[in-house]
PDB file of N, CA and C in Angstrom:
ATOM      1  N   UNK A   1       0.842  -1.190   0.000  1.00  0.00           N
ATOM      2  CA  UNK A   1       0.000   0.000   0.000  1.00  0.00           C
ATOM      3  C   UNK A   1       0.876   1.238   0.000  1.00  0.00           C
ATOM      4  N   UNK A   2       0.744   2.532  -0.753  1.00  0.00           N
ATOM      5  CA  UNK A   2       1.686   3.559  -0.680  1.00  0.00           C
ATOM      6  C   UNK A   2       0.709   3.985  -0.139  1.00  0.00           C
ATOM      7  N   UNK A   3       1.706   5.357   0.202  1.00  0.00           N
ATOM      8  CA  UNK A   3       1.132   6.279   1.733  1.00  0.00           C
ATOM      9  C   UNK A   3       2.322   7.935   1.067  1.00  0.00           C
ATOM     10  N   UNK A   4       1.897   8.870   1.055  1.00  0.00           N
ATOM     11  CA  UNK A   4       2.378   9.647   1.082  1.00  0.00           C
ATOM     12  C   UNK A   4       2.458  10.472   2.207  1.00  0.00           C
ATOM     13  N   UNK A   5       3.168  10.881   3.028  1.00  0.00           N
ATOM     14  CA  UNK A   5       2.836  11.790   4.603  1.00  0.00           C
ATOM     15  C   UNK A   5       3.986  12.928   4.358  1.00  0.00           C
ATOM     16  N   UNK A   6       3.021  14.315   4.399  1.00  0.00           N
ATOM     17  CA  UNK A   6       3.650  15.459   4.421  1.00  0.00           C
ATOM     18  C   UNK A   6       4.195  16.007   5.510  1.00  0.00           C
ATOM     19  N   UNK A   7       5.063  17.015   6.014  1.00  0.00           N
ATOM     20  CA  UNK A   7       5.361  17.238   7.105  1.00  0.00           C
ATOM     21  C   UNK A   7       6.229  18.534   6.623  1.00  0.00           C
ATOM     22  N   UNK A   8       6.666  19.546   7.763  1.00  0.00           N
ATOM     23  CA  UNK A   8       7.441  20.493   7.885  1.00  0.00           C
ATOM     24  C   UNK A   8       6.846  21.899   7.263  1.00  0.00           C
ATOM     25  N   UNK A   9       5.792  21.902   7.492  1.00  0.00           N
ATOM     26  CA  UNK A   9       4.702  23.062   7.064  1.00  0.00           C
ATOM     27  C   UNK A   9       4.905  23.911   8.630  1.00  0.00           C
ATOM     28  N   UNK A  10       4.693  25.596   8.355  1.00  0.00           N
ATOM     29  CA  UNK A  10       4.959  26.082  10.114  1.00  0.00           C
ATOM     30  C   UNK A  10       4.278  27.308   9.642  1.00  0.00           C
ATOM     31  N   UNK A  11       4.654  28.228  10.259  1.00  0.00           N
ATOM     32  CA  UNK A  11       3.969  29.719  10.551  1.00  0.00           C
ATOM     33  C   UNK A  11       5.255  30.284   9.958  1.00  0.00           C
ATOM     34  N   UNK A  12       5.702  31.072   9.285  1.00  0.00           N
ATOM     35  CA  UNK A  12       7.199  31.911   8.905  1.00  0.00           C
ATOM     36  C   UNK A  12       6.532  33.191   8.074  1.00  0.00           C
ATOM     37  N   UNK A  13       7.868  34.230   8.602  1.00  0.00           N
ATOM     38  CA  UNK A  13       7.345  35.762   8.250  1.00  0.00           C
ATOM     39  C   UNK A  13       7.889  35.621   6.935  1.00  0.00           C
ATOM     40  N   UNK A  14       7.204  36.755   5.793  1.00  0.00           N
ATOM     41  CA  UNK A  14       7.262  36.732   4.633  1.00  0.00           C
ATOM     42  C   UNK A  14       9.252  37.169   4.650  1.00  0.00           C
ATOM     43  N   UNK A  15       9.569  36.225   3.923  1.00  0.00           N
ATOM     44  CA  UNK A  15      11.138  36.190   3.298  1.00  0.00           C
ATOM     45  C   UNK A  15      11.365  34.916   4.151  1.00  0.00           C
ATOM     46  N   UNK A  16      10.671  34.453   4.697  1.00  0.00           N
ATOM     47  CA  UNK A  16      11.599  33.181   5.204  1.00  0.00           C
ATOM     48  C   UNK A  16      11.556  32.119   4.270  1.00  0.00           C
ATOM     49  N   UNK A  17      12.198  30.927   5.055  1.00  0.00           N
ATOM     50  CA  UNK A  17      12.384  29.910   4.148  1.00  0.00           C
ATOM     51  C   UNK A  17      11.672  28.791   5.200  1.00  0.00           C
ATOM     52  N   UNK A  18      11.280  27.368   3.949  1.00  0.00           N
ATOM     53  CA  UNK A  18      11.172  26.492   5.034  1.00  0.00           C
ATOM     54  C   UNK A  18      11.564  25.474   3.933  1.00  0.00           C
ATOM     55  N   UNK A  19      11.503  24.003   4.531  1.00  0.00           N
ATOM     56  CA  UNK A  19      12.046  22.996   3.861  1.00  0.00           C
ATOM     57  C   UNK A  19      10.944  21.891   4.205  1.00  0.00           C
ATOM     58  N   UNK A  20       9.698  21.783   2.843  1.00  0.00           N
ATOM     59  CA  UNK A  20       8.784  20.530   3.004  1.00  0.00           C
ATOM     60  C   UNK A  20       9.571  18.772   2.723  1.00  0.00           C
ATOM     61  N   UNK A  21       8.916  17.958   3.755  1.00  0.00           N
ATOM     62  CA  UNK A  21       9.137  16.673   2.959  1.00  0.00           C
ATOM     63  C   UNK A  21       8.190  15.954   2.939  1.00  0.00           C
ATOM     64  N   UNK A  22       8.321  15.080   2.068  1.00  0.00           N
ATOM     65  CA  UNK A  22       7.309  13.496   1.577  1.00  0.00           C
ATOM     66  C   UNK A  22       7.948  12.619   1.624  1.00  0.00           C
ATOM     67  N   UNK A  23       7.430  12.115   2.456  1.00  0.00           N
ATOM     68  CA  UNK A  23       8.212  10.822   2.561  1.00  0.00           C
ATOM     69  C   UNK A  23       7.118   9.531   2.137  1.00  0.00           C
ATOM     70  N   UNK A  24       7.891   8.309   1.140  1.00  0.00           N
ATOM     71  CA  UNK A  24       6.610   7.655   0.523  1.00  0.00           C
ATOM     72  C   UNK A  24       7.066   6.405   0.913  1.00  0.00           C
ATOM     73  N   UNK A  25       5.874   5.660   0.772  1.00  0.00           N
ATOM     74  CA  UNK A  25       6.342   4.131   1.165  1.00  0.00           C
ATOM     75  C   UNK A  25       6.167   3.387  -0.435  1.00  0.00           C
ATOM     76  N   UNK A  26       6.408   2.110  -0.282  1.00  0.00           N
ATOM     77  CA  UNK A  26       5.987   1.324  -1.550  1.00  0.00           C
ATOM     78  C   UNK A  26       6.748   1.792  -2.909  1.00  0.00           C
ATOM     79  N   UNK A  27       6.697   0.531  -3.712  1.00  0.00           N
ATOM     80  CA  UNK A  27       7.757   0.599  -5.206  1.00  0.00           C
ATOM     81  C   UNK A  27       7.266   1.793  -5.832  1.00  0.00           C
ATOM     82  N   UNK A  28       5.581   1.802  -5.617  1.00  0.00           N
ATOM     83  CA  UNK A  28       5.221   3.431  -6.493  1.00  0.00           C
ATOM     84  C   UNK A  28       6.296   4.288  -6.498  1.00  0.00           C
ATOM     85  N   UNK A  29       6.073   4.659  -5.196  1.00  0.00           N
ATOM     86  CA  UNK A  29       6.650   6.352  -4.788  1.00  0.00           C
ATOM     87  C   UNK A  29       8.004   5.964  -5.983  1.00  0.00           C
ATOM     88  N   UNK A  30       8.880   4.838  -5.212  1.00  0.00           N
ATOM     89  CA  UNK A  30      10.178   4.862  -5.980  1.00  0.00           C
ATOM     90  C   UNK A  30      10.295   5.020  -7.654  1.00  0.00           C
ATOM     91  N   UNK A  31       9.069   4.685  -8.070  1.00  0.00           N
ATOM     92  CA  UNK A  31       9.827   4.515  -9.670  1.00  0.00           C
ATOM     93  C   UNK A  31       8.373   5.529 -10.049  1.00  0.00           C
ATOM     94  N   UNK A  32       7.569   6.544  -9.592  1.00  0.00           N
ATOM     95  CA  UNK A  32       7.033   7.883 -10.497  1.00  0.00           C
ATOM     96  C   UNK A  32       7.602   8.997 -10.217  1.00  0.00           C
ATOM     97  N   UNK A  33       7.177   9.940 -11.073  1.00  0.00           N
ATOM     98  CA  UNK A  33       7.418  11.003 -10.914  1.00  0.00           C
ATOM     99  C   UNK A  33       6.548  11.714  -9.703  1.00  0.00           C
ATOM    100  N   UNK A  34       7.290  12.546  -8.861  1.00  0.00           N
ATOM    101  CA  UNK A  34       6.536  12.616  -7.740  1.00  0.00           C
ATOM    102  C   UNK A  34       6.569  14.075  -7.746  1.00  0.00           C
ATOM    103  N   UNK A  35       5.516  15.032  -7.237  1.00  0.00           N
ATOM    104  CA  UNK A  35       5.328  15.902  -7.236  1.00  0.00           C
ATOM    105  C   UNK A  35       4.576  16.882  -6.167  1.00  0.00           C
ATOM    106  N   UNK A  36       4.766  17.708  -5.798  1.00  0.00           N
ATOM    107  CA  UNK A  36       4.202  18.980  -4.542  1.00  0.00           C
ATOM    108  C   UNK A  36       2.989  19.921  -5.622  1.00  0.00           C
ATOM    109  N   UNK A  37       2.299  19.969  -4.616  1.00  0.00           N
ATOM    110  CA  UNK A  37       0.843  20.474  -5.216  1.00  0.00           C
ATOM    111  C   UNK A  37       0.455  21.493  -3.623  1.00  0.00           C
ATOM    112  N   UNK A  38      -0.155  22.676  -3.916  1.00  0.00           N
ATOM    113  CA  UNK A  38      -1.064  23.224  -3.337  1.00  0.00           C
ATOM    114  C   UNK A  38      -2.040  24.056  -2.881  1.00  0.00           C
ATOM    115  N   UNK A  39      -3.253  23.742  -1.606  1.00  0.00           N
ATOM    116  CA  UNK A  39      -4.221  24.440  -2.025  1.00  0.00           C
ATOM    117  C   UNK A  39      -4.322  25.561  -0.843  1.00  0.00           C
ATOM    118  N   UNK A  40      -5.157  26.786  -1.264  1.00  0.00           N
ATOM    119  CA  UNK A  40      -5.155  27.618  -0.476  1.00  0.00           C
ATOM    120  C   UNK A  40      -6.629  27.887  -0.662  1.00  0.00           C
ATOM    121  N   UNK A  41      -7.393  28.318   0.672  1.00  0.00           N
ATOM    122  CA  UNK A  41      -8.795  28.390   0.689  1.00  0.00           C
ATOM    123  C   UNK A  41      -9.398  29.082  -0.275  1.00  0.00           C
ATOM    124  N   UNK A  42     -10.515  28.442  -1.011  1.00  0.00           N
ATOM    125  CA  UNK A  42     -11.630  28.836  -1.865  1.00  0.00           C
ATOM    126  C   UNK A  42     -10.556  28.668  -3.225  1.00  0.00           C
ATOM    127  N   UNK A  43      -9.354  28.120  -3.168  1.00  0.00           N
ATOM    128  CA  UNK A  43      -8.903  28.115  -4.295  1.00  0.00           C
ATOM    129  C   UNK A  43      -8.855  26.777  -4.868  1.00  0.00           C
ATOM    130  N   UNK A  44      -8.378  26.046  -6.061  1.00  0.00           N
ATOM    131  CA  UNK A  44      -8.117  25.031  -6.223  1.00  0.00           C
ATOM    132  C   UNK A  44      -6.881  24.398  -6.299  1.00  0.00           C
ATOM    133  N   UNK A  45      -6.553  23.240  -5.947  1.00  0.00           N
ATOM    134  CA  UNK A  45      -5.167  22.633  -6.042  1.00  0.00           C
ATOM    135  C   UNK A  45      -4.657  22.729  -7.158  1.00  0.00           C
ATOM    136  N   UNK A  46      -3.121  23.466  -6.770  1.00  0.00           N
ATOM    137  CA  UNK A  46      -2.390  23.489  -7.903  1.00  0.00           C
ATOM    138  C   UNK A  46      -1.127  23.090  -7.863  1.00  0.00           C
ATOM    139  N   UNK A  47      -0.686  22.978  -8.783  1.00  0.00           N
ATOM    140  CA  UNK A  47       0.543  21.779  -8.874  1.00  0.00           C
ATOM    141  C   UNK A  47       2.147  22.990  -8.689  1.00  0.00           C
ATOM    142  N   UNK A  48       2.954  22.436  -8.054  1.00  0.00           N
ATOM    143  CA  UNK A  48       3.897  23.638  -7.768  1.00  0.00           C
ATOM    144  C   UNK A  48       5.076  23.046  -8.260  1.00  0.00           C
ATOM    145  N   UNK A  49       5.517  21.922  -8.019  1.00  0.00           N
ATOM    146  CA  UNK A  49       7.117  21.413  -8.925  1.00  0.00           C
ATOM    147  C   UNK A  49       6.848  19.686  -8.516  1.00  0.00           C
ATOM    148  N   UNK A  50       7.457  19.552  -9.366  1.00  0.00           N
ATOM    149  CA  UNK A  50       7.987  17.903  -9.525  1.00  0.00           C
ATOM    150  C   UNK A  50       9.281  17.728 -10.228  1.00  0.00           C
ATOM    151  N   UNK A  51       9.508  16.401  -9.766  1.00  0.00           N
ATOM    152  CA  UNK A  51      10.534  15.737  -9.917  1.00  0.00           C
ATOM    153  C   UNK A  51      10.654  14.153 -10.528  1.00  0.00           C
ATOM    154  N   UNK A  52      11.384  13.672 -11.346  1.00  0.00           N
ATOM    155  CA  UNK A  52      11.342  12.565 -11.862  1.00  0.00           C
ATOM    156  C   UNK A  52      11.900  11.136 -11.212  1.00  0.00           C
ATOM    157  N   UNK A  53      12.192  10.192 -11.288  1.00  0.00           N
ATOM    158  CA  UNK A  53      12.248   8.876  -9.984  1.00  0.00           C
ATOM    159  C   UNK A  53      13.566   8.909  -9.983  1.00  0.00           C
ATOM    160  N   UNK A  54      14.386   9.476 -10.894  1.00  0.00           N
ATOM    161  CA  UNK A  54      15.852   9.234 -10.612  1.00  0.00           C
ATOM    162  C   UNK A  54      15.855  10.689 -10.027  1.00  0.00           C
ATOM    163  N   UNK A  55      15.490  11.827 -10.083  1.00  0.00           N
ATOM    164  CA  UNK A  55      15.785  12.914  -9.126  1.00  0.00           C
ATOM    165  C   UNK A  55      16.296  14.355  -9.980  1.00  0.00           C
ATOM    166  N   UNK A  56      16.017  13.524 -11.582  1.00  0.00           N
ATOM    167  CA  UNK A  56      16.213  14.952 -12.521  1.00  0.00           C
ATOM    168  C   UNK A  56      14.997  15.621 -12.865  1.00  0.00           C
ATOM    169  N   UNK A  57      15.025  16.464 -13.507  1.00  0.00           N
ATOM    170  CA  UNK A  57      14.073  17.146 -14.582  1.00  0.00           C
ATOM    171  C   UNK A  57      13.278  17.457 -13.694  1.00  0.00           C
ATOM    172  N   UNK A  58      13.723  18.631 -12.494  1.00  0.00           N
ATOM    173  CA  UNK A  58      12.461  18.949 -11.848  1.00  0.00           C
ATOM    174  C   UNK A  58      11.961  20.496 -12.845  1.00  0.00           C
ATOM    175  N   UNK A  59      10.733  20.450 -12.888  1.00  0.00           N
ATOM    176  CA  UNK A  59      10.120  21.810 -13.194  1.00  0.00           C
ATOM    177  C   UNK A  59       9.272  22.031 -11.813  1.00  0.00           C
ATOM    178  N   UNK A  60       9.024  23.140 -12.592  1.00  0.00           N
ATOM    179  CA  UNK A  60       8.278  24.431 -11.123  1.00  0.00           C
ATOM    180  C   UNK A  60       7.118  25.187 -12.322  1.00  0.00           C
ATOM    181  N   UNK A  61       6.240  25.536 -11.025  1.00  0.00           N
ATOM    182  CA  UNK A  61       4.953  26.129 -11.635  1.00  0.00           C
ATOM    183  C   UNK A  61       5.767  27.737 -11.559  1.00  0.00           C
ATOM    184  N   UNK A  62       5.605  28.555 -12.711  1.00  0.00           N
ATOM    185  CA  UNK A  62       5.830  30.120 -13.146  1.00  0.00           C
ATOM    186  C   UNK A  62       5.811  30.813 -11.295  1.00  0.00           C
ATOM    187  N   UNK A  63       4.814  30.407 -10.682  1.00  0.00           N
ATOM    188  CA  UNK A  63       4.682  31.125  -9.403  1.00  0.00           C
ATOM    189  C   UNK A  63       5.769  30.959  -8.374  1.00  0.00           C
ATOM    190  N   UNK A  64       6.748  30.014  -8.738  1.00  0.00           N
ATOM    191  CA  UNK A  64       7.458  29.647  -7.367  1.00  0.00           C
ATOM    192  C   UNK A  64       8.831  29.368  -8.032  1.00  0.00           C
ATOM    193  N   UNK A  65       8.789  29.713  -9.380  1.00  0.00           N
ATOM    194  CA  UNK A  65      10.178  29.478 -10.169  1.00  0.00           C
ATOM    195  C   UNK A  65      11.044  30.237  -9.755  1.00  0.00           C
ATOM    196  N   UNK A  66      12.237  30.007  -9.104  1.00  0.00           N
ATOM    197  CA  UNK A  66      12.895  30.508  -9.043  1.00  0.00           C
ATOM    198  C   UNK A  66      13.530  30.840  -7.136  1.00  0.00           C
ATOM    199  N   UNK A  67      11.943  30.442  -6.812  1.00  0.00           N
ATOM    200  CA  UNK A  67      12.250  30.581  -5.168  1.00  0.00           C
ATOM    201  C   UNK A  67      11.823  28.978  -4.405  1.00  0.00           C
ATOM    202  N   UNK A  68      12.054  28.334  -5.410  1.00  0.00           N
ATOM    203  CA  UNK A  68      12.045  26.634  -4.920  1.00  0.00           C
ATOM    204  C   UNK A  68      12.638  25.894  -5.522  1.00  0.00           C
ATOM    205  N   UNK A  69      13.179  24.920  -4.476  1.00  0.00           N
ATOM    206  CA  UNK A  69      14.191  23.506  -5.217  1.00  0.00           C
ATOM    207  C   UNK A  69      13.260  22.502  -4.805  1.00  0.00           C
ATOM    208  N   UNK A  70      13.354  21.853  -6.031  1.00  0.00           N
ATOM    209  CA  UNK A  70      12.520  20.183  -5.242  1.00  0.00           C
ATOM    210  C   UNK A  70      13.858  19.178  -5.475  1.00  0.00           C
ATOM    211  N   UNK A  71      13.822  18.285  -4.927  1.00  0.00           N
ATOM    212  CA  UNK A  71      14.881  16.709  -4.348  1.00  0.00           C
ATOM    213  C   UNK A  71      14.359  15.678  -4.021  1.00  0.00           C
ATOM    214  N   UNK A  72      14.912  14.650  -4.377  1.00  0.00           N
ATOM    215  CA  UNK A  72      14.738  13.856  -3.637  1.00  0.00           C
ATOM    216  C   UNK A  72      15.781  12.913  -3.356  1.00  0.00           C
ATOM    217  N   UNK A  73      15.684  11.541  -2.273  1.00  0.00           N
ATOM    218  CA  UNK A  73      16.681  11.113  -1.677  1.00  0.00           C
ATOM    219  C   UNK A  73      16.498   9.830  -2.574  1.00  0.00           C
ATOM    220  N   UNK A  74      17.347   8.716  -2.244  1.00  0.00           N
ATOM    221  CA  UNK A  74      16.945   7.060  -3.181  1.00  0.00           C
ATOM    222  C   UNK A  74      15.867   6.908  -3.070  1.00  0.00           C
ATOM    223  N   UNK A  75      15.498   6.886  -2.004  1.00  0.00           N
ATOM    224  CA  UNK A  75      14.561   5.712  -1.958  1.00  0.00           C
ATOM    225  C   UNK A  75      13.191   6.405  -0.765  1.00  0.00           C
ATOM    226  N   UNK A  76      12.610   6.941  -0.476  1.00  0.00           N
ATOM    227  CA  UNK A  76      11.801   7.519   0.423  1.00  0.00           C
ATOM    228  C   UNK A  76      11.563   8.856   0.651  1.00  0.00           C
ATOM    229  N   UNK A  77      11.855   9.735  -0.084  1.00  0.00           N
ATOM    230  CA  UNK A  77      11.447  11.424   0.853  1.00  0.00           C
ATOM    231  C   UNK A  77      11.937  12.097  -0.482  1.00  0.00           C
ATOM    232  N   UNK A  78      11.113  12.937  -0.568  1.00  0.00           N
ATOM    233  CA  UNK A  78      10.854  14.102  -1.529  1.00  0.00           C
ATOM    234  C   UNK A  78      10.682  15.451  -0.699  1.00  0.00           C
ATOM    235  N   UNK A  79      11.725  16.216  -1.220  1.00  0.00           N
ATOM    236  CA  UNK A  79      11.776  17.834  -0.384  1.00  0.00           C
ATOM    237  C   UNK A  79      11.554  18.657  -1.194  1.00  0.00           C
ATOM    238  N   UNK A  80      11.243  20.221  -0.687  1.00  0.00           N
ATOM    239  CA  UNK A  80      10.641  21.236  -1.385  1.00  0.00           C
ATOM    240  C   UNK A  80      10.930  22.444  -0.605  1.00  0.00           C
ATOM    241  N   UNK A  81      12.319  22.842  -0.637  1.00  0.00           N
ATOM    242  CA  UNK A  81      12.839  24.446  -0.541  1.00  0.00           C
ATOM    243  C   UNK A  81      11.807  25.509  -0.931  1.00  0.00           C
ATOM    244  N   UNK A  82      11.817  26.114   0.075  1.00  0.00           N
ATOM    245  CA  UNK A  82      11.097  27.703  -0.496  1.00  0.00           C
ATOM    246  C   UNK A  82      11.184  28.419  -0.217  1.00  0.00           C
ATOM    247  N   UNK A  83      12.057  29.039  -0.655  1.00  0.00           N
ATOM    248  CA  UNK A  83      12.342  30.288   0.366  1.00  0.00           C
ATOM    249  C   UNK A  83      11.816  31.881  -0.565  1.00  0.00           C
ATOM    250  N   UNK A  84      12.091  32.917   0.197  1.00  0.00           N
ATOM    251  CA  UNK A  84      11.240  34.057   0.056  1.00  0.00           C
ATOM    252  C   UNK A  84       9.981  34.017  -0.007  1.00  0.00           C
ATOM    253  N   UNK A  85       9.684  33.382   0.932  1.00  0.00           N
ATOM    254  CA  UNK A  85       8.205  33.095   1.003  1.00  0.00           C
ATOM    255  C   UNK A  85       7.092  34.442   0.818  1.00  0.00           C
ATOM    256  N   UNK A  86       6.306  34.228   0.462  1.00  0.00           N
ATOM    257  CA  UNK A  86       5.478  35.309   0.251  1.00  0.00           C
ATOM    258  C   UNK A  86       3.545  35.258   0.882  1.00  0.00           C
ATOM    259  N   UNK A  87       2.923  35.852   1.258  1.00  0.00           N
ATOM    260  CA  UNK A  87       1.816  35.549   1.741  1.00  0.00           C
ATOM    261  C   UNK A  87       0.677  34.626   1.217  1.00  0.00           C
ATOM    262  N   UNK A  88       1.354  35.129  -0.412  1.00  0.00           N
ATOM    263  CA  UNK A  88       0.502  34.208  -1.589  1.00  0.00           C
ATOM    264  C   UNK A  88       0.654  32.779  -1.801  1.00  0.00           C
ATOM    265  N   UNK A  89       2.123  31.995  -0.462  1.00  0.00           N
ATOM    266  CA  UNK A  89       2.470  30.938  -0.560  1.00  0.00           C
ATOM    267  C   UNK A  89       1.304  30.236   0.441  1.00  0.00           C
ATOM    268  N   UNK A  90       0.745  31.097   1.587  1.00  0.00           N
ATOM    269  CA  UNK A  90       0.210  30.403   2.515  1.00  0.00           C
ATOM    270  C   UNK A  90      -1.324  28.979   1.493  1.00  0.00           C
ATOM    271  N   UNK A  91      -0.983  27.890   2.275  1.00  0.00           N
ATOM    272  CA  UNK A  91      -1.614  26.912   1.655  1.00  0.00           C
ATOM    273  C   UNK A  91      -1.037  25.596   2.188  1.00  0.00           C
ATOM    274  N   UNK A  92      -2.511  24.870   1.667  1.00  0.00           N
ATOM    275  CA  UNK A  92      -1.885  23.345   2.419  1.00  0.00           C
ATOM    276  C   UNK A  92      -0.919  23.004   1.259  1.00  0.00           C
ATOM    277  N   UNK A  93      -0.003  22.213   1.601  1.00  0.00           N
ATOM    278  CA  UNK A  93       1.013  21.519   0.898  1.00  0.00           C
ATOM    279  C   UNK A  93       0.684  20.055   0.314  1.00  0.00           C
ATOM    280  N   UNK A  94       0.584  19.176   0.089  1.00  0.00           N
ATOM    281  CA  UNK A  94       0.677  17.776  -0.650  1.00  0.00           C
ATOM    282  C   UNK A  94       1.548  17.297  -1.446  1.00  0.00           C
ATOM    283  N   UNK A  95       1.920  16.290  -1.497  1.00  0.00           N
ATOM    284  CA  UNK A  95       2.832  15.224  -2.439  1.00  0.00           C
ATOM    285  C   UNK A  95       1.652  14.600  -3.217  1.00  0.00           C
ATOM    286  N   UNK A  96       2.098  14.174  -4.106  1.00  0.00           N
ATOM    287  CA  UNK A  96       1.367  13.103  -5.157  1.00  0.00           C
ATOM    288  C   UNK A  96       2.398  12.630  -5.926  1.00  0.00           C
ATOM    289  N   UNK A  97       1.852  11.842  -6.928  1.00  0.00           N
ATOM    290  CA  UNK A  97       2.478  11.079  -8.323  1.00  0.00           C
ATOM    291  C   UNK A  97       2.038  12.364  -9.003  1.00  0.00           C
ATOM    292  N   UNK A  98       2.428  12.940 -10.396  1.00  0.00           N
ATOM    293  CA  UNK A  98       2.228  13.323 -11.518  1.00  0.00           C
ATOM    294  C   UNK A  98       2.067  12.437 -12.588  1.00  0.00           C
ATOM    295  N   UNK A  99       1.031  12.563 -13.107  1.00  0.00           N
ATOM    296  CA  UNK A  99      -0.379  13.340 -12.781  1.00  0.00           C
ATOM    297  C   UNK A  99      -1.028  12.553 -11.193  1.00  0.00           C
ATOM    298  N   UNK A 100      -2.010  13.125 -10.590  1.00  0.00           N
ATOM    299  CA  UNK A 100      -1.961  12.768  -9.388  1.00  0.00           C
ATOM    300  C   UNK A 100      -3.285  11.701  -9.152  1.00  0.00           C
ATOM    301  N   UNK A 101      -2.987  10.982  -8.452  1.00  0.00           N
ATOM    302  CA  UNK A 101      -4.195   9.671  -8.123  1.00  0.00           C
ATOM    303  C   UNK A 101      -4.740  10.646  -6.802  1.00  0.00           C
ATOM    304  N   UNK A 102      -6.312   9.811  -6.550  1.00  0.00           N
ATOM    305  CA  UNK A 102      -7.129  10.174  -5.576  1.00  0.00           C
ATOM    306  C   UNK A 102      -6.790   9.193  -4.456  1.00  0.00           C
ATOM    307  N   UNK A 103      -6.021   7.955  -4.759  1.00  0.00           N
ATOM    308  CA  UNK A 103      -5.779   7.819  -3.680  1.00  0.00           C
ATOM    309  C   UNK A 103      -4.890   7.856  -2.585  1.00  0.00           C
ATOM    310  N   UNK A 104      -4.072   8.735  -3.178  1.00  0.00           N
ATOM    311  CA  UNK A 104      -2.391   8.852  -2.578  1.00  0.00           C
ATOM    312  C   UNK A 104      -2.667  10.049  -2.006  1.00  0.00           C
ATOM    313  N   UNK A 105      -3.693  11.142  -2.501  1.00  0.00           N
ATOM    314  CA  UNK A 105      -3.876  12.196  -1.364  1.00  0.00           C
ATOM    315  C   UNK A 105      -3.508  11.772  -0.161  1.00  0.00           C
ATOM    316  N   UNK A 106      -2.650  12.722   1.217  1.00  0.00           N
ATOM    317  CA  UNK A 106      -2.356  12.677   2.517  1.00  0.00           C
ATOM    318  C   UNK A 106      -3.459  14.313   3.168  1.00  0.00           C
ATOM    319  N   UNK A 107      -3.062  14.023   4.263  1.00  0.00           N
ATOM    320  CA  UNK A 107      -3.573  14.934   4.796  1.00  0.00           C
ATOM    321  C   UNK A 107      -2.906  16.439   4.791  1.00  0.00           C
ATOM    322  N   UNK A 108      -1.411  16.224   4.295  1.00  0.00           N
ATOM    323  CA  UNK A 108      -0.913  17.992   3.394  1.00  0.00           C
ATOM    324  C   UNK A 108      -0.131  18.546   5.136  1.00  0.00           C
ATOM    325  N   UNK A 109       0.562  19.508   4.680  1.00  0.00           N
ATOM    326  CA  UNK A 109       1.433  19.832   5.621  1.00  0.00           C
ATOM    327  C   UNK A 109       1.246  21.678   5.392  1.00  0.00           C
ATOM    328  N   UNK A 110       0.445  22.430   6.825  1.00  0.00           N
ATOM    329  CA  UNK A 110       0.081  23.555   6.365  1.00  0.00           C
ATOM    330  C   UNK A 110       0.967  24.913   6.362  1.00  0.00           C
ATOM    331  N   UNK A 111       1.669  25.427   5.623  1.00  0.00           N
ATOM    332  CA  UNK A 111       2.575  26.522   5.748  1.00  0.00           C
ATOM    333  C   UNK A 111       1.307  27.799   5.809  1.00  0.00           C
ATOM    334  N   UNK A 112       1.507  28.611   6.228  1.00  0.00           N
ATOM    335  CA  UNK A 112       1.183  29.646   6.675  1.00  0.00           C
ATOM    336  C   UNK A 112       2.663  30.956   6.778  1.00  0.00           C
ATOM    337  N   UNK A 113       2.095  31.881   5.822  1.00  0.00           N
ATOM    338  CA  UNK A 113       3.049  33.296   5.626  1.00  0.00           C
ATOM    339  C   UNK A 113       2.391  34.652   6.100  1.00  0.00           C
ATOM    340  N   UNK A 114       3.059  35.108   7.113  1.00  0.00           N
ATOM    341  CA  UNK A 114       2.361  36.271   8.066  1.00  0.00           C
ATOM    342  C   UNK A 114       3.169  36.986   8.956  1.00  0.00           C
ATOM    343  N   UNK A 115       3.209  38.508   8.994  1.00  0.00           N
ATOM    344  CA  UNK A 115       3.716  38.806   9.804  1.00  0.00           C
ATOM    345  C   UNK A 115       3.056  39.045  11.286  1.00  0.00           C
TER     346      UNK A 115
END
């Protein structure tokens, strides 16, 4: 059974940085392309960067280009740098596969940007 579980979402004043991870279980996670998605109230989920199973060819959504790295490790955890955070970042966070299944949704890891 894969399991995606988000974590390292916090409260940080606009310019900070934080560092999300996913950590996945099962052969899935290891061999798709895995990807950070997210939503912010009344809005809809949107896809923010991914990364491919060997750990190249990440792209980034136009909004966060440039102020995020995505990574990942062999075998278990997918990270997501962001720094200069901005208020427009506040939102739940998620991992998925690209394109994303309904059932690998987790419960998302919530960053919040505020002074």
């Amino acid at each position: 059974q894969v399991q995606f579980v988000e974590s390292g979402g916090d409260l940080v004043q606009p310019g900070g940085s934080l560092r999300l991870s996913c950590t996945g279980s099962g052969i899935i996670f290891r061999v798709s392309t895995v990807a950070w998605y997210r939503q912010s109230p009344g809005k809809q989920r949107e896809f923010v960067a991914g990364i491919s199973p060997g750990g190249g060819n990440p792209n980034y959504a136009d909004s966060v280009k440039g102020r995020c790295t995505i990574s990942r490790d062999v075998k278990t955890t997918v990270f997501l740098q962001i720094d200069s955070l901005k208020p427009d970042d506040t939102a739940v966070y998620y991992c998925n596969t690209n394109p994303p299944r309904n059932m690998y949704w987790g419960q998302g890891t919530q960053v919040t940007v505020s002074s």
